[in-house]
PDB file of N, CA and C in Angstrom:
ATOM      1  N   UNK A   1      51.485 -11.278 -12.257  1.00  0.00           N
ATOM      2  CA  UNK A   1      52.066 -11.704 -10.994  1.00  0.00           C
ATOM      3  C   UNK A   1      51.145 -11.338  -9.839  1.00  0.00           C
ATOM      4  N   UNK A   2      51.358 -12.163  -9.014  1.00  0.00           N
ATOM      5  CA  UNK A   2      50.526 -11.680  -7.746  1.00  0.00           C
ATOM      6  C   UNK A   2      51.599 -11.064  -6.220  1.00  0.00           C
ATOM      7  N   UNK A   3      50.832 -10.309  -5.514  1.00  0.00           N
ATOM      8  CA  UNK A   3      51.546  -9.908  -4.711  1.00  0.00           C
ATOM      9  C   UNK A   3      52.135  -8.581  -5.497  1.00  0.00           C
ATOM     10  N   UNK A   4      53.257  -7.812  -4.963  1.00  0.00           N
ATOM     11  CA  UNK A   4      54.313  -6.637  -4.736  1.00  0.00           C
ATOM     12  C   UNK A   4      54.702  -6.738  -6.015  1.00  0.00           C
ATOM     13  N   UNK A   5      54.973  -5.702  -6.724  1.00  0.00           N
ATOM     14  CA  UNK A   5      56.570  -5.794  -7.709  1.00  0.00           C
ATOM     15  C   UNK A   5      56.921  -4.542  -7.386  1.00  0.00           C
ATOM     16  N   UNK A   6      58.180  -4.368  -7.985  1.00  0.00           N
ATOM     17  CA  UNK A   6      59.154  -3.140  -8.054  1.00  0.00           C
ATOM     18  C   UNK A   6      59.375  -2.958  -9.068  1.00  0.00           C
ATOM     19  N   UNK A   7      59.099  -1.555  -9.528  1.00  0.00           N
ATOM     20  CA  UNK A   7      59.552  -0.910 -10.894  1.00  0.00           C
ATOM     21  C   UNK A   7      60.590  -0.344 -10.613  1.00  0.00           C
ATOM     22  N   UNK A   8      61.608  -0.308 -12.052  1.00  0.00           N
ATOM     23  CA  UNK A   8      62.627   0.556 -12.263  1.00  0.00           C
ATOM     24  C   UNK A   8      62.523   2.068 -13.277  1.00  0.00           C
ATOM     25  N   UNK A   9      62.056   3.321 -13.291  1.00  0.00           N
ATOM     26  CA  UNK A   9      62.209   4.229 -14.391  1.00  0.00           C
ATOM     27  C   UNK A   9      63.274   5.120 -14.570  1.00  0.00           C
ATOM     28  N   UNK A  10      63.924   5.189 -15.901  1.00  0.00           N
ATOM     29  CA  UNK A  10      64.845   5.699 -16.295  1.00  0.00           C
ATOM     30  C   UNK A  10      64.352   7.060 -16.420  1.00  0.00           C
ATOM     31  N   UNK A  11      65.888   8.011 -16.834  1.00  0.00           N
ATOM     32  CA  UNK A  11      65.125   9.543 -17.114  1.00  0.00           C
ATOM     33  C   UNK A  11      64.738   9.753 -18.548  1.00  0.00           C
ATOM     34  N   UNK A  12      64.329   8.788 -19.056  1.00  0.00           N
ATOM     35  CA  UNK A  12      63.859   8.628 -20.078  1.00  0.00           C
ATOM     36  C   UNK A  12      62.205   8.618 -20.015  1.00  0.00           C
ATOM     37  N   UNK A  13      61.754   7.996 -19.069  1.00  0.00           N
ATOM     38  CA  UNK A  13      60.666   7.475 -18.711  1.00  0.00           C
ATOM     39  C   UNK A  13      60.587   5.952 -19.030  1.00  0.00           C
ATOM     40  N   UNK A  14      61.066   5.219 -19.218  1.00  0.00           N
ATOM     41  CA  UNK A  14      61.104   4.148 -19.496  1.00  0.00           C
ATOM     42  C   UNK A  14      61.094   3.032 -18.586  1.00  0.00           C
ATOM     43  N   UNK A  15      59.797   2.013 -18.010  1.00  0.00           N
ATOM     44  CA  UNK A  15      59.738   1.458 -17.083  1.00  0.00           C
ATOM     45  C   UNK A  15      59.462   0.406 -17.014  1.00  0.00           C
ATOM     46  N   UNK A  16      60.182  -0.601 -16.838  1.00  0.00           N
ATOM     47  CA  UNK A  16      60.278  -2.147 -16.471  1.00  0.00           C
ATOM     48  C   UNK A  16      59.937  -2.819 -15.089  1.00  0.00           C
ATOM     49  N   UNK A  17      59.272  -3.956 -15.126  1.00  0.00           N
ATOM     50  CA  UNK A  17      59.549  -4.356 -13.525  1.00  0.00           C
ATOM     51  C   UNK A  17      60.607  -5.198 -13.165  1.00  0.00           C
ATOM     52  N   UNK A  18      61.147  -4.696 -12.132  1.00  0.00           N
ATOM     53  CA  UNK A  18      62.580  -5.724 -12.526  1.00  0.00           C
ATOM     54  C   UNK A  18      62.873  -6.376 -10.316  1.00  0.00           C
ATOM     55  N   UNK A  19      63.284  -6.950 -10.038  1.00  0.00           N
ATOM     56  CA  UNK A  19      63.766  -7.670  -8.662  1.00  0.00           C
ATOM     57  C   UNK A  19      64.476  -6.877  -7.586  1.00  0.00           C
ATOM     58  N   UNK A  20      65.304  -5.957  -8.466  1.00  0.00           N
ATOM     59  CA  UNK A  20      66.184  -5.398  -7.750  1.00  0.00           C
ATOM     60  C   UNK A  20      66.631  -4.136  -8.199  1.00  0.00           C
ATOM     61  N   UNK A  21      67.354  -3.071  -7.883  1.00  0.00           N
ATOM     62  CA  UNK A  21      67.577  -2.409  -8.768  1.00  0.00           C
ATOM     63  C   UNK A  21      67.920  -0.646  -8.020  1.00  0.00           C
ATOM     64  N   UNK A  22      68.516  -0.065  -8.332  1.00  0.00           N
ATOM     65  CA  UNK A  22      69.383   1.214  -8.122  1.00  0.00           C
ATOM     66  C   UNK A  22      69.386   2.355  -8.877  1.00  0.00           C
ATOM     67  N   UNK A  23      69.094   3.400  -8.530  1.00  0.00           N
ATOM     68  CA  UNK A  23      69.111   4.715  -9.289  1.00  0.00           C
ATOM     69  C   UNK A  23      70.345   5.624  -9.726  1.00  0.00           C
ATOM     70  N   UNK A  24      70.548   6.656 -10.139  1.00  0.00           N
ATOM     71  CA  UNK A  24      71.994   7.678 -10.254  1.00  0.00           C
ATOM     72  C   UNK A  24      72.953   6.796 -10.394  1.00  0.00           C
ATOM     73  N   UNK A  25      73.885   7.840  -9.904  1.00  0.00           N
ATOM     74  CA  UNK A  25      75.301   7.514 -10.456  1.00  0.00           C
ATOM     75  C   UNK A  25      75.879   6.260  -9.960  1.00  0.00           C
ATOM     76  N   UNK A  26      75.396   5.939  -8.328  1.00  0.00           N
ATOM     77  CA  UNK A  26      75.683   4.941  -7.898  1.00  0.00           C
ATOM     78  C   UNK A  26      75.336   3.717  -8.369  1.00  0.00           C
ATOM     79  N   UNK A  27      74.131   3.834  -9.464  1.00  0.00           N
ATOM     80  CA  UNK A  27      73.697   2.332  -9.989  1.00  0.00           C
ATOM     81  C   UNK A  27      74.995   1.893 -10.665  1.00  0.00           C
ATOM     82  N   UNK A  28      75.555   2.413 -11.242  1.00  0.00           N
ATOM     83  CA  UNK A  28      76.884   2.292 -12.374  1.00  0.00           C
ATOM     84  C   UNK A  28      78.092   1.161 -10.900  1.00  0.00           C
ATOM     85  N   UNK A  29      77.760   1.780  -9.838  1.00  0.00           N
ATOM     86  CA  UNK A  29      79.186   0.905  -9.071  1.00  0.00           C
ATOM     87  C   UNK A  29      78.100  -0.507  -8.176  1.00  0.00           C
ATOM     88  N   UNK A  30      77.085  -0.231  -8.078  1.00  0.00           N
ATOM     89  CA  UNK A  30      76.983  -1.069  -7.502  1.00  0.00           C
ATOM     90  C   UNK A  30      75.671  -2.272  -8.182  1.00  0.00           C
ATOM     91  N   UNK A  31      75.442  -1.919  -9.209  1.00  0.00           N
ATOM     92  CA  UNK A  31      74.533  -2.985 -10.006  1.00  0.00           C
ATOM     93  C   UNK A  31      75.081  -4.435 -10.096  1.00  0.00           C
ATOM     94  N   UNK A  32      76.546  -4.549 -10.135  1.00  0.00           N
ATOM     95  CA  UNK A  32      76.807  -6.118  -9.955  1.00  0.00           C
ATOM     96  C   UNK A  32      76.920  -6.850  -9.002  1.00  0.00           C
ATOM     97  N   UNK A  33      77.015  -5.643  -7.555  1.00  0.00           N
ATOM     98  CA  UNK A  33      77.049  -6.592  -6.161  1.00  0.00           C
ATOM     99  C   UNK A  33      75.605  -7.276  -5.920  1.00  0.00           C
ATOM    100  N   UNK A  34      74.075  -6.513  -6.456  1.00  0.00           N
ATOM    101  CA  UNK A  34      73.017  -6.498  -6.461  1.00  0.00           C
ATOM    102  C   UNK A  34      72.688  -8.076  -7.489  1.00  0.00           C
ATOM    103  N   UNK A  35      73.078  -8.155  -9.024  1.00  0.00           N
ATOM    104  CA  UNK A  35      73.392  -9.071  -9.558  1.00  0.00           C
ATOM    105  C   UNK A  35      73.976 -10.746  -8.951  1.00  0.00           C
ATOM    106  N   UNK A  36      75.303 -10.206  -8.360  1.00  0.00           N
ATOM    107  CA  UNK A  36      75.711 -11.212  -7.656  1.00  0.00           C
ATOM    108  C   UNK A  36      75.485 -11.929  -6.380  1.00  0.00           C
ATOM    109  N   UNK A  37      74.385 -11.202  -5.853  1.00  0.00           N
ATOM    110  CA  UNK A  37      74.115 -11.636  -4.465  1.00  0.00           C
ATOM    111  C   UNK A  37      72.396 -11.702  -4.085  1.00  0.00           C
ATOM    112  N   UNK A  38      71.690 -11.162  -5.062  1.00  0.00           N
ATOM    113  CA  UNK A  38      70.386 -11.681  -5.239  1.00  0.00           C
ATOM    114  C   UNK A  38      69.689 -12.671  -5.401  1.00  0.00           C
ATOM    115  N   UNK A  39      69.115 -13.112  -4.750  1.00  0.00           N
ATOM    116  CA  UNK A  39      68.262 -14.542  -4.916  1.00  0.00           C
ATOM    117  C   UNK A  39      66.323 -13.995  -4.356  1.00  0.00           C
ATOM    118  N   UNK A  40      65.302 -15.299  -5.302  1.00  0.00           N
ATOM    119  CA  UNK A  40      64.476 -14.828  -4.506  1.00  0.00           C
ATOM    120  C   UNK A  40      64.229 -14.798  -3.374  1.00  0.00           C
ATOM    121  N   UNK A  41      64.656 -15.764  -2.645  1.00  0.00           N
ATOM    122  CA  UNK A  41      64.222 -16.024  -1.094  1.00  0.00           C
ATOM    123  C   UNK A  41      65.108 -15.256  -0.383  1.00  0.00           C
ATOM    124  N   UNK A  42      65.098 -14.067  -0.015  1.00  0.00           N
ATOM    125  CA  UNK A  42      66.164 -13.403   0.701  1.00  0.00           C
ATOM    126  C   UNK A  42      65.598 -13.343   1.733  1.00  0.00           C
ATOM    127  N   UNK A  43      66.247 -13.098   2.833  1.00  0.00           N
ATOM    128  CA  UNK A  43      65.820 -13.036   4.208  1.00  0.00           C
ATOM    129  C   UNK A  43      65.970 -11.338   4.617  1.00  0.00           C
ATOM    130  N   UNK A  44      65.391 -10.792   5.574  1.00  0.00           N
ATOM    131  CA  UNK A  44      65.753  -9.770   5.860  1.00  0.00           C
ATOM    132  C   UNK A  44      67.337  -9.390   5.763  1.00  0.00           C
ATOM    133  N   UNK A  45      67.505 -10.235   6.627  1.00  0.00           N
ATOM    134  CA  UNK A  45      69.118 -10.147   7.120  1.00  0.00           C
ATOM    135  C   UNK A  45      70.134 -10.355   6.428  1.00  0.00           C
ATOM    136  N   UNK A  46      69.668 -11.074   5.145  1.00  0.00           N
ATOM    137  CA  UNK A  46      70.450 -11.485   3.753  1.00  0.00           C
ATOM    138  C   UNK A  46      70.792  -9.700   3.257  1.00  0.00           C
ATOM    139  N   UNK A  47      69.266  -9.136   3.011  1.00  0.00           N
ATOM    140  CA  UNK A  47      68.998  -8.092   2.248  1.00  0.00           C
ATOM    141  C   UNK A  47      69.837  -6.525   3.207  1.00  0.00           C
ATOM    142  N   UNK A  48      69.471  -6.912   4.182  1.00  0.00           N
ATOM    143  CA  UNK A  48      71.026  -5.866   4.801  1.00  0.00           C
ATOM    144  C   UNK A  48      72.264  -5.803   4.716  1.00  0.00           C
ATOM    145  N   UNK A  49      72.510  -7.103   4.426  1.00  0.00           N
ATOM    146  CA  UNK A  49      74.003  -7.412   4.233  1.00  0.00           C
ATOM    147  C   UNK A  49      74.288  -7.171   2.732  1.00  0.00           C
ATOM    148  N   UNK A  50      73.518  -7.562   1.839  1.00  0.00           N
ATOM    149  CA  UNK A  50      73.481  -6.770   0.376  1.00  0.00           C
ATOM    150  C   UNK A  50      73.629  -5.374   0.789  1.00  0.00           C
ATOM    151  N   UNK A  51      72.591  -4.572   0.985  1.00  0.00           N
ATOM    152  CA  UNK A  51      72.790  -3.698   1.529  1.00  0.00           C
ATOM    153  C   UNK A  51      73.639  -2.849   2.360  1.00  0.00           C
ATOM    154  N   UNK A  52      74.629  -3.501   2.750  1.00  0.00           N
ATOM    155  CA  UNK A  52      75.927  -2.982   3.532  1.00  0.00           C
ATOM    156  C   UNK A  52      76.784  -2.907   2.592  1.00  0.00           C
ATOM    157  N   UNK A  53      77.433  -4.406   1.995  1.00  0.00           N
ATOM    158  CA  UNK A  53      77.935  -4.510   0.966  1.00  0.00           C
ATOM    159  C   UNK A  53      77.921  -3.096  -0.428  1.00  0.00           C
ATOM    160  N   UNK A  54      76.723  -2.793  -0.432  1.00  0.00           N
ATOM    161  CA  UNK A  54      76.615  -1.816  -1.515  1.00  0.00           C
ATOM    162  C   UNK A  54      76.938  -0.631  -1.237  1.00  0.00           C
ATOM    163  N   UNK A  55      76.877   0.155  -0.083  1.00  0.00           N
ATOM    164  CA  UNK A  55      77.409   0.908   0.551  1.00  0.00           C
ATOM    165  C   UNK A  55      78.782   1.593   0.940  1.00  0.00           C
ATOM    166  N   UNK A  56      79.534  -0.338   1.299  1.00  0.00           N
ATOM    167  CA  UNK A  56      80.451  -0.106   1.268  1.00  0.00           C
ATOM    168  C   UNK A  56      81.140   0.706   0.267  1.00  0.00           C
ATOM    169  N   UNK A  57      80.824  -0.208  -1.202  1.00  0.00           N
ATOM    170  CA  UNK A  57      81.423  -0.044  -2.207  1.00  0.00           C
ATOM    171  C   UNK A  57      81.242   2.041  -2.698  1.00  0.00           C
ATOM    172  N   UNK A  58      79.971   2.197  -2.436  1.00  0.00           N
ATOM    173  CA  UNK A  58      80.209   3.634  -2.591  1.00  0.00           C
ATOM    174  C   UNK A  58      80.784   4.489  -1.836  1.00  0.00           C
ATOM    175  N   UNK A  59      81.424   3.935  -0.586  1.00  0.00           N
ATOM    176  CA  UNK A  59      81.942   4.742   0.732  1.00  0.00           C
ATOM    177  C   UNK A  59      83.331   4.793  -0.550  1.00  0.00           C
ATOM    178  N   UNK A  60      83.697   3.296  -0.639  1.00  0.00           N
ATOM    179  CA  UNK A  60      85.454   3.674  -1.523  1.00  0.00           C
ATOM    180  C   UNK A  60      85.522   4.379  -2.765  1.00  0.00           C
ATOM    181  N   UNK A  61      84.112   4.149  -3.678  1.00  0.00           N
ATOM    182  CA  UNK A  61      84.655   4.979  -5.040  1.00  0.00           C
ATOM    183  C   UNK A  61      83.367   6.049  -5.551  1.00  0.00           C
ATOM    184  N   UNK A  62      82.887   6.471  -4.519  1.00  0.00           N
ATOM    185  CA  UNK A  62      81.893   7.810  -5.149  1.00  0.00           C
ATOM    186  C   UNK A  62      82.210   8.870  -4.449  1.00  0.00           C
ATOM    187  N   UNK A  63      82.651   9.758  -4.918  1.00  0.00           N
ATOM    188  CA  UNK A  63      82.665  11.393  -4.283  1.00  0.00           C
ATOM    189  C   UNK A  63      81.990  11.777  -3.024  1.00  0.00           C
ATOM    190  N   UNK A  64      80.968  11.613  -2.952  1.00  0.00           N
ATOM    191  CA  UNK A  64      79.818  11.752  -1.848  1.00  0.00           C
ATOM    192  C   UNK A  64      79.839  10.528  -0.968  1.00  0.00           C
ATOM    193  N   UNK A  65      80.115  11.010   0.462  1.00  0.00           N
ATOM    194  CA  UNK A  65      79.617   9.788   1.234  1.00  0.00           C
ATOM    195  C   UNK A  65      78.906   9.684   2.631  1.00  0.00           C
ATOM    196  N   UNK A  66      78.130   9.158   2.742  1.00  0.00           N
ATOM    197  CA  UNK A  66      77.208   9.150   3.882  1.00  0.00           C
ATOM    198  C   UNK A  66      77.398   7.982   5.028  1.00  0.00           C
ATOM    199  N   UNK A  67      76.856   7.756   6.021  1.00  0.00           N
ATOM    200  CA  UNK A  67      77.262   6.588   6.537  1.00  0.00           C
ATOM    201  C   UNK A  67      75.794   6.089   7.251  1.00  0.00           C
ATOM    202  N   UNK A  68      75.177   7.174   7.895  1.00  0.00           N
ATOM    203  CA  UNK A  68      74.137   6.621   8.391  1.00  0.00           C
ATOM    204  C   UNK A  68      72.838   6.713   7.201  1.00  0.00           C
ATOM    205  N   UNK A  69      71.964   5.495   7.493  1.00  0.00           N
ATOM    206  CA  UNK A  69      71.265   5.401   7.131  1.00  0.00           C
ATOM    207  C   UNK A  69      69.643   5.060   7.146  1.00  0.00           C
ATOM    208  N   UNK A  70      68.579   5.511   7.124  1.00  0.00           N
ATOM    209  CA  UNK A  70      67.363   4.993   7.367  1.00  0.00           C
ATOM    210  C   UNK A  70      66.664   3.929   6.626  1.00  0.00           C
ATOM    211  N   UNK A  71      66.136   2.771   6.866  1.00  0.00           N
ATOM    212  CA  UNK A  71      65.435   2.030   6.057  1.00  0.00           C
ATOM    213  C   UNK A  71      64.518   1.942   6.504  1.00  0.00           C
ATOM    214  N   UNK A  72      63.363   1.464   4.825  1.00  0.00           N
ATOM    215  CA  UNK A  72      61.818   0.959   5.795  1.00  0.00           C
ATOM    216  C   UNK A  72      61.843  -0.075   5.229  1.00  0.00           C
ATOM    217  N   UNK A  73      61.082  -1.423   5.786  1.00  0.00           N
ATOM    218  CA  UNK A  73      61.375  -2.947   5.217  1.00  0.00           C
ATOM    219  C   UNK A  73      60.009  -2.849   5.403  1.00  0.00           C
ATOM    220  N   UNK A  74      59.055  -3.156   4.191  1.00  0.00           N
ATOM    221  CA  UNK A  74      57.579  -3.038   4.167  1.00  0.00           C
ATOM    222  C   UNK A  74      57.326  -4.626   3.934  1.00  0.00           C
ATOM    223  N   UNK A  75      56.116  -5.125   4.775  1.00  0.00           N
ATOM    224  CA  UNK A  75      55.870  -6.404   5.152  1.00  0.00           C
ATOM    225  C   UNK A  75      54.450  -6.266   4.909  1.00  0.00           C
ATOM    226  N   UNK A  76      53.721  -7.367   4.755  1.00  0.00           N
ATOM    227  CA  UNK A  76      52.245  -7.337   4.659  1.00  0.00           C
ATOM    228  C   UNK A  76      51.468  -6.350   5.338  1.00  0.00           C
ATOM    229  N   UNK A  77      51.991  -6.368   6.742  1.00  0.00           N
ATOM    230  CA  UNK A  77      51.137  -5.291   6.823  1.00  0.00           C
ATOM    231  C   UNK A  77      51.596  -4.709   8.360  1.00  0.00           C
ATOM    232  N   UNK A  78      52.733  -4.307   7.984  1.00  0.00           N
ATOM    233  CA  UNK A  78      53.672  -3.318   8.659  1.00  0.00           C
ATOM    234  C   UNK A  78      54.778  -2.707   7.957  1.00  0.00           C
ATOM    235  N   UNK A  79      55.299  -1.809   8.145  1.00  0.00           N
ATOM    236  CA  UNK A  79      56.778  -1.060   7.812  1.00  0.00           C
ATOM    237  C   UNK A  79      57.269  -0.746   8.963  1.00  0.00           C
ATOM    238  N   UNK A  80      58.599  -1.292   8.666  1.00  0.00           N
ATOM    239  CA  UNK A  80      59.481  -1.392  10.404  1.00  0.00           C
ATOM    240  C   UNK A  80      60.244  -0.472   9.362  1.00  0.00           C
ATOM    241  N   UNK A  81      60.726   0.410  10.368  1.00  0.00           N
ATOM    242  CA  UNK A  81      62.230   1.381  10.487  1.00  0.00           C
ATOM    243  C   UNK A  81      63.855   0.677  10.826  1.00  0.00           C
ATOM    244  N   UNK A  82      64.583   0.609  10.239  1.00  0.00           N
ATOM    245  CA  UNK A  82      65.403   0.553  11.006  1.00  0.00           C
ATOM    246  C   UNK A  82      66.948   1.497  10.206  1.00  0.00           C
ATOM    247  N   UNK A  83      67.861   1.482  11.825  1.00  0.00           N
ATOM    248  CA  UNK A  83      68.465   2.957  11.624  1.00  0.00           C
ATOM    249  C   UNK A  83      70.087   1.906  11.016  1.00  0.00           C
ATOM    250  N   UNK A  84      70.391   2.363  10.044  1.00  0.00           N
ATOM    251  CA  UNK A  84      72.049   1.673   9.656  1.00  0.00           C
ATOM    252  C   UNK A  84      73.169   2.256   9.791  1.00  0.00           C
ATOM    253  N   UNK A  85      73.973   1.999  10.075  1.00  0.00           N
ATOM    254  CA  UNK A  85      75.298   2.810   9.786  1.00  0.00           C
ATOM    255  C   UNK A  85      76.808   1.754   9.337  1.00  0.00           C
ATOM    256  N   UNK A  86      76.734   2.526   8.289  1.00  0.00           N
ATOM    257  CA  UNK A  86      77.907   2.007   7.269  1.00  0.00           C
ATOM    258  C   UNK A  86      79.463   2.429   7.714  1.00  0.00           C
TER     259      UNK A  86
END
């Protein structure tokens, strides 16, 4: 492939390149919103709203919850910040 990919590794060590994808405990609640709402052509603004969406879902059913959040959205050849809150 050309361009970027994203790997996924387990605590196994075991590593695939895969589109999308989530770590810990939270991968378990939110791997199908990620599934269901992924496409390649996402737009920034698509990918926040995934991103909210997934959030949500751990605000209602994970023990731990946070609300604000930092992102970096890495672009050819910048990384913008931006600040979220869930």
């Amino acid at each position: 492939k050309d361009g970027y990919q994203l790997y996924w590794c387990d605590y196994l060590s075991n590593m695939d390149s895969v589109n999308k994808g989530a770590h810990g405990y939270g991968a378990y609640l939110v791997s199908a919103i990620l599934d269901k709402y992924y496409h390649e052509n996402l737009t920034v603004d698509e990918a926040l709203d995934i991103f909210k969406l997934c959030f949500e879902e751990l605000k209602k059913r994970f023990l731990l919850t946070q609300i604000n959040y930092e992102l970096r959205i890495m672009y050819d050849n910048k990384v913008e910040t931006q600040y979220v809150t869930v």
